[in-house]
Protein backbone atom coordinates (compact mmCIF):
# COMPACT_ATOMS: atom_id res chain seq x y z
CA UNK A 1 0.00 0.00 0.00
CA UNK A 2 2.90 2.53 0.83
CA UNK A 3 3.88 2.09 -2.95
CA UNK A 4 1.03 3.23 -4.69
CA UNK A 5 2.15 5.77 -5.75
CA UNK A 6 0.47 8.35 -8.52
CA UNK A 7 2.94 6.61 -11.92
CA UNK A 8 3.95 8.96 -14.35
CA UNK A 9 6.78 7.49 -16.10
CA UNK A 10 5.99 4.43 -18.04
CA UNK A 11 7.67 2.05 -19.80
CA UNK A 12 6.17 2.01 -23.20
CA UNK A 13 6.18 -2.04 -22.96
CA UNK A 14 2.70 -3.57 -23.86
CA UNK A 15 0.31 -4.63 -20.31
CA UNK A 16 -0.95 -8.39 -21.43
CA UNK A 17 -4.59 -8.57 -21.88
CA UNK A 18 -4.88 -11.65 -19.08
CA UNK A 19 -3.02 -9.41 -16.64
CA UNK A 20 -5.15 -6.22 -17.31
CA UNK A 21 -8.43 -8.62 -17.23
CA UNK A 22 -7.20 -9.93 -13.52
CA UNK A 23 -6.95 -6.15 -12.48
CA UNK A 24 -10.18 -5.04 -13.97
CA UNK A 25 -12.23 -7.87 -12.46
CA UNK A 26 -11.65 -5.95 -8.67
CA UNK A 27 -14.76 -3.52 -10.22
CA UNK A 28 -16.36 -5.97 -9.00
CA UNK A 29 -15.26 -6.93 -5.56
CA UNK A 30 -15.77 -3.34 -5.19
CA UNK A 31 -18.83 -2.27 -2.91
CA UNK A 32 -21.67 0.03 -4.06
CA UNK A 33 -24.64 2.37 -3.14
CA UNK A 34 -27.52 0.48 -3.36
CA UNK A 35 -25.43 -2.67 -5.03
CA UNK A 36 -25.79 0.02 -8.61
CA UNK A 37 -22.31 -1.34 -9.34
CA UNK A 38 -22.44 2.68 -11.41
CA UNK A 39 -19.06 2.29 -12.98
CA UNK A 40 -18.07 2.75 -16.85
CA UNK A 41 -14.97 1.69 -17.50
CA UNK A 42 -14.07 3.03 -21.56
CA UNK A 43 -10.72 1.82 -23.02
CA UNK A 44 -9.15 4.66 -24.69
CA UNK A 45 -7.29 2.38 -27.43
CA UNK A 46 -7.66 4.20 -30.74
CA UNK A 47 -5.33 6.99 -32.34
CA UNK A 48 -7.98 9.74 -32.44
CA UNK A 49 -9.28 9.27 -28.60
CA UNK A 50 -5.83 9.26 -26.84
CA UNK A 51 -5.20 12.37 -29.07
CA UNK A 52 -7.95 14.07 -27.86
CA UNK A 53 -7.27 12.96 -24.36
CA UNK A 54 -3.76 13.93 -24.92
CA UNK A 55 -4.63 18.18 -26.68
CA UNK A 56 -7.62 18.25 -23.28
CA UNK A 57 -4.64 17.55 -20.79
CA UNK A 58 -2.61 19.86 -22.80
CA UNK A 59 -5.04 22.71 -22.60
CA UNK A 60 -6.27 21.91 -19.17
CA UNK A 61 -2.36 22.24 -18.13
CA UNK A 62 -1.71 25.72 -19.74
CA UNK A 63 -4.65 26.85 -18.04
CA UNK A 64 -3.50 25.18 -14.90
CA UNK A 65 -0.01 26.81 -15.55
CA UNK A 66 -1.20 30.54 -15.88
CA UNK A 67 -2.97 30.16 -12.57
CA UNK A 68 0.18 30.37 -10.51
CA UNK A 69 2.73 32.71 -10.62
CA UNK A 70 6.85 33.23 -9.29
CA UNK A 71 8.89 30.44 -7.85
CA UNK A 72 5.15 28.22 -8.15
CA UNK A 73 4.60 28.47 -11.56
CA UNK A 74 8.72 27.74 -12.20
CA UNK A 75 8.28 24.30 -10.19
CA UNK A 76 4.66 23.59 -11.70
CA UNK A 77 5.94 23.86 -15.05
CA UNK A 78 9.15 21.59 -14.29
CA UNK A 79 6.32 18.67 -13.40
CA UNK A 80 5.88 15.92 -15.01
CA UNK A 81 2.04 15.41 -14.57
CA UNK A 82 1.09 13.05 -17.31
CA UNK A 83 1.97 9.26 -18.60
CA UNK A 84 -0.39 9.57 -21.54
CA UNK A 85 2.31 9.61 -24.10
CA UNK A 86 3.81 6.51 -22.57
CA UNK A 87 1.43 4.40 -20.78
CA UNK A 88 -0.11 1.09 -23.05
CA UNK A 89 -3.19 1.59 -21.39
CA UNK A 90 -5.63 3.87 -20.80
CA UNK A 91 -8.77 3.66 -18.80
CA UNK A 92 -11.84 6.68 -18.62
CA UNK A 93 -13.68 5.89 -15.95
CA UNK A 94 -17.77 7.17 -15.44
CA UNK A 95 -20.06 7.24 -13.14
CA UNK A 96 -23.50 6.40 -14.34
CA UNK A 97 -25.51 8.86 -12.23
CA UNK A 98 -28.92 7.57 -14.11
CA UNK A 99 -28.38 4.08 -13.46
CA UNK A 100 -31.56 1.99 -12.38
CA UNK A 101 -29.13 -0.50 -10.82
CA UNK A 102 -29.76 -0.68 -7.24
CA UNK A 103 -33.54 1.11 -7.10
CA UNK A 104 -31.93 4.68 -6.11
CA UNK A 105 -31.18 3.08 -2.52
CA UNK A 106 -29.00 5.69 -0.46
CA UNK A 107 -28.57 7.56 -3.96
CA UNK A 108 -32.18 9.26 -3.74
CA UNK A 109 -30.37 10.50 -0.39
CA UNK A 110 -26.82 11.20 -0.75
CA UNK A 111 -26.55 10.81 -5.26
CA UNK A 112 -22.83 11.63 -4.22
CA UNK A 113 -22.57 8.15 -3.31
CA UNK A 114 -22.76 7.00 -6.82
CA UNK A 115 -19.34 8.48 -7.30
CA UNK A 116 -17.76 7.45 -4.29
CA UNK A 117 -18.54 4.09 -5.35
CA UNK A 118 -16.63 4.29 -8.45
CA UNK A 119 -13.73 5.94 -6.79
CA UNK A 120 -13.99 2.73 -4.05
CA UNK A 121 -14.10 0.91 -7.10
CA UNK A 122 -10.90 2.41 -8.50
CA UNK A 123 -8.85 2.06 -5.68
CA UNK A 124 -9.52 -1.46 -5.34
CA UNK A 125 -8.39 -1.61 -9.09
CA UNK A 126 -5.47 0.88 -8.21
CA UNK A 127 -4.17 -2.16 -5.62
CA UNK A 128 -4.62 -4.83 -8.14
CA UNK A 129 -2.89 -3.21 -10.21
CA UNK A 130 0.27 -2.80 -7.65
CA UNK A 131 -0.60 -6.87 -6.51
CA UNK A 132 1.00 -7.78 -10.75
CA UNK A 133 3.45 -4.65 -10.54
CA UNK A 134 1.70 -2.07 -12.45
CA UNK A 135 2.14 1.06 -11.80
CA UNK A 136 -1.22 3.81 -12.19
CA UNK A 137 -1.36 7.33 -12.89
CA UNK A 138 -4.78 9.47 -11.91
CA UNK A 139 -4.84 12.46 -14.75
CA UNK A 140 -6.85 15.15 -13.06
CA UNK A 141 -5.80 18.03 -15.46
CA UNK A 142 -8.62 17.95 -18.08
CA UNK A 143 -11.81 18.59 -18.89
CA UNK A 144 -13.95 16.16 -17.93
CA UNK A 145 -17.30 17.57 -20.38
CA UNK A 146 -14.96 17.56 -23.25
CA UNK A 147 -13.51 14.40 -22.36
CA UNK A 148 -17.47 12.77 -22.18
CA UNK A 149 -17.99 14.25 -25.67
CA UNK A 150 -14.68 13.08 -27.28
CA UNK A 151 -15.86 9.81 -25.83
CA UNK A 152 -19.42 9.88 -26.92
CA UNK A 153 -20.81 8.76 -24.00
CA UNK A 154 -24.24 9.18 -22.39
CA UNK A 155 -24.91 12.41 -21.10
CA UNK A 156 -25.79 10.96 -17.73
CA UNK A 157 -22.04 9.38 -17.18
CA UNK A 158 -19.85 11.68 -15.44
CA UNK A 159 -15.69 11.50 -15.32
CA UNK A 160 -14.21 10.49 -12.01
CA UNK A 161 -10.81 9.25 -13.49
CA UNK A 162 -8.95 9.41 -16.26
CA UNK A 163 -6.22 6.15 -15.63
CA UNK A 164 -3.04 5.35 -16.87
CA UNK A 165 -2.00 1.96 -16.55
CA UNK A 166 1.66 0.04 -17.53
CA UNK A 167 4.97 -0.62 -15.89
CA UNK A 168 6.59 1.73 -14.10
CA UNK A 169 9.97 2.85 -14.64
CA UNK A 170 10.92 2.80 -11.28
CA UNK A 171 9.43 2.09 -7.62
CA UNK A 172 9.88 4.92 -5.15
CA UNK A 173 8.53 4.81 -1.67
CA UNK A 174 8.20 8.37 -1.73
CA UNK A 175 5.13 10.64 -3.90
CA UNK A 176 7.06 11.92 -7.09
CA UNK A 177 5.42 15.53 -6.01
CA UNK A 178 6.85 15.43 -2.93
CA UNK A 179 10.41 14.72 -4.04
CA UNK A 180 10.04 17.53 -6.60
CA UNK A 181 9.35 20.16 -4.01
CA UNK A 182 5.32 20.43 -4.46
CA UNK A 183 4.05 19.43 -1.47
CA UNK A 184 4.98 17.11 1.72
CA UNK A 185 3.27 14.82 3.05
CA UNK A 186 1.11 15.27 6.02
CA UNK A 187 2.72 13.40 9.25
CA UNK A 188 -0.60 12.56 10.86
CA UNK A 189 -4.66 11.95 10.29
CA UNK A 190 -6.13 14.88 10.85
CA UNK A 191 -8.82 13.30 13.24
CA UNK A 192 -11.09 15.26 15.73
CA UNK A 193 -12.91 13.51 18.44
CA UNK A 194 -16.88 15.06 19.52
């Protein structure tokens, strides 16, 4: 668990489809709202969606970029906050916020719920990946409306990560931001007792 770590250097090296499959079938060990199971998992495979994935990230980072300014900016822009070029595989992953799955139970409530049960869903996938020694990368920078149209999907599905997936170059114990000077690591849960 200390080791999964955000992967942003890839080996270009292919994932095989059996491991990838092995991975993929922790959706669904994963628990849900209502059992709605509301994750859509889309491989990005061809040319013209990873390019599209690819120009959104690049936009979304230039915007990202002029938002900080001095010494900040300098260090954002040295960042390397991306495997898209290099990662075999990449993985868009939805929420289905209209699902019928699972009657609406706790979603008529809390609809939030949907999405924490793809992100649930995600992390279980995150530690299967680490379990065959693949390293993932969570792409945040991008829009996720443009990213749903690019993808044609329905209008009810709604981003929650955009994954890379393949072997790392290297294992580091430590977050790559927080060698690079971003941010440290807090020492302690912040928890409050009432």
């Amino acid at each position: 668990m200390r080791w999964r770590r955000d992967v942003r250097r890839f080996r270009t090296d292919p994932v095989e489809a059996a491991v990838l499959d092995r991975c993929l079938s922790a959706f669904s060990l994963a628990p849900s709202v209502g059992l709605s199971e509301p994750w859509r998992v889309i491989a990005v495979e061809s040319d013209a969606a990873r390019a599209a994935a690819l120009a959104n990230f690049e936009v979304a980072n230039a915007e990202a970029l002029a938002g900080y300014s001095t010494e900040k900016a300098k260090l954002y822009a040295g960042l390397k906050l991306s495997g898209m070029r290099e990662a075999p595989v990449h993985l868009a992953v939805f929420s289905d916020d209209g699902t019928a799955k699972g009657a609406g139970l706790g979603a008529k409530t809390m609809p939030e719920t949907r999405a924490y049960s793809v992100v649930g869903a995600i992390t279980l996938f995150w530690l299967a990946a680490r379990a065959e020694g693949l390293g993932i990368g969570w792409v945040s920078i991008l829009d996720p409306v443009q990213l749903a149209q690019d993808l044609d999907v329905p209008d009810d599905w709604r981003l929650i990560g955009y994954l890379c997936v393949g072997w790392p170059e290297a294992e580091a114990q430590t977050p790559e931001l927080e060698r690079a000077g971003w941010e440290q690591r807090s020492p302690a849960l912040f928890l409050e007792r009432r």
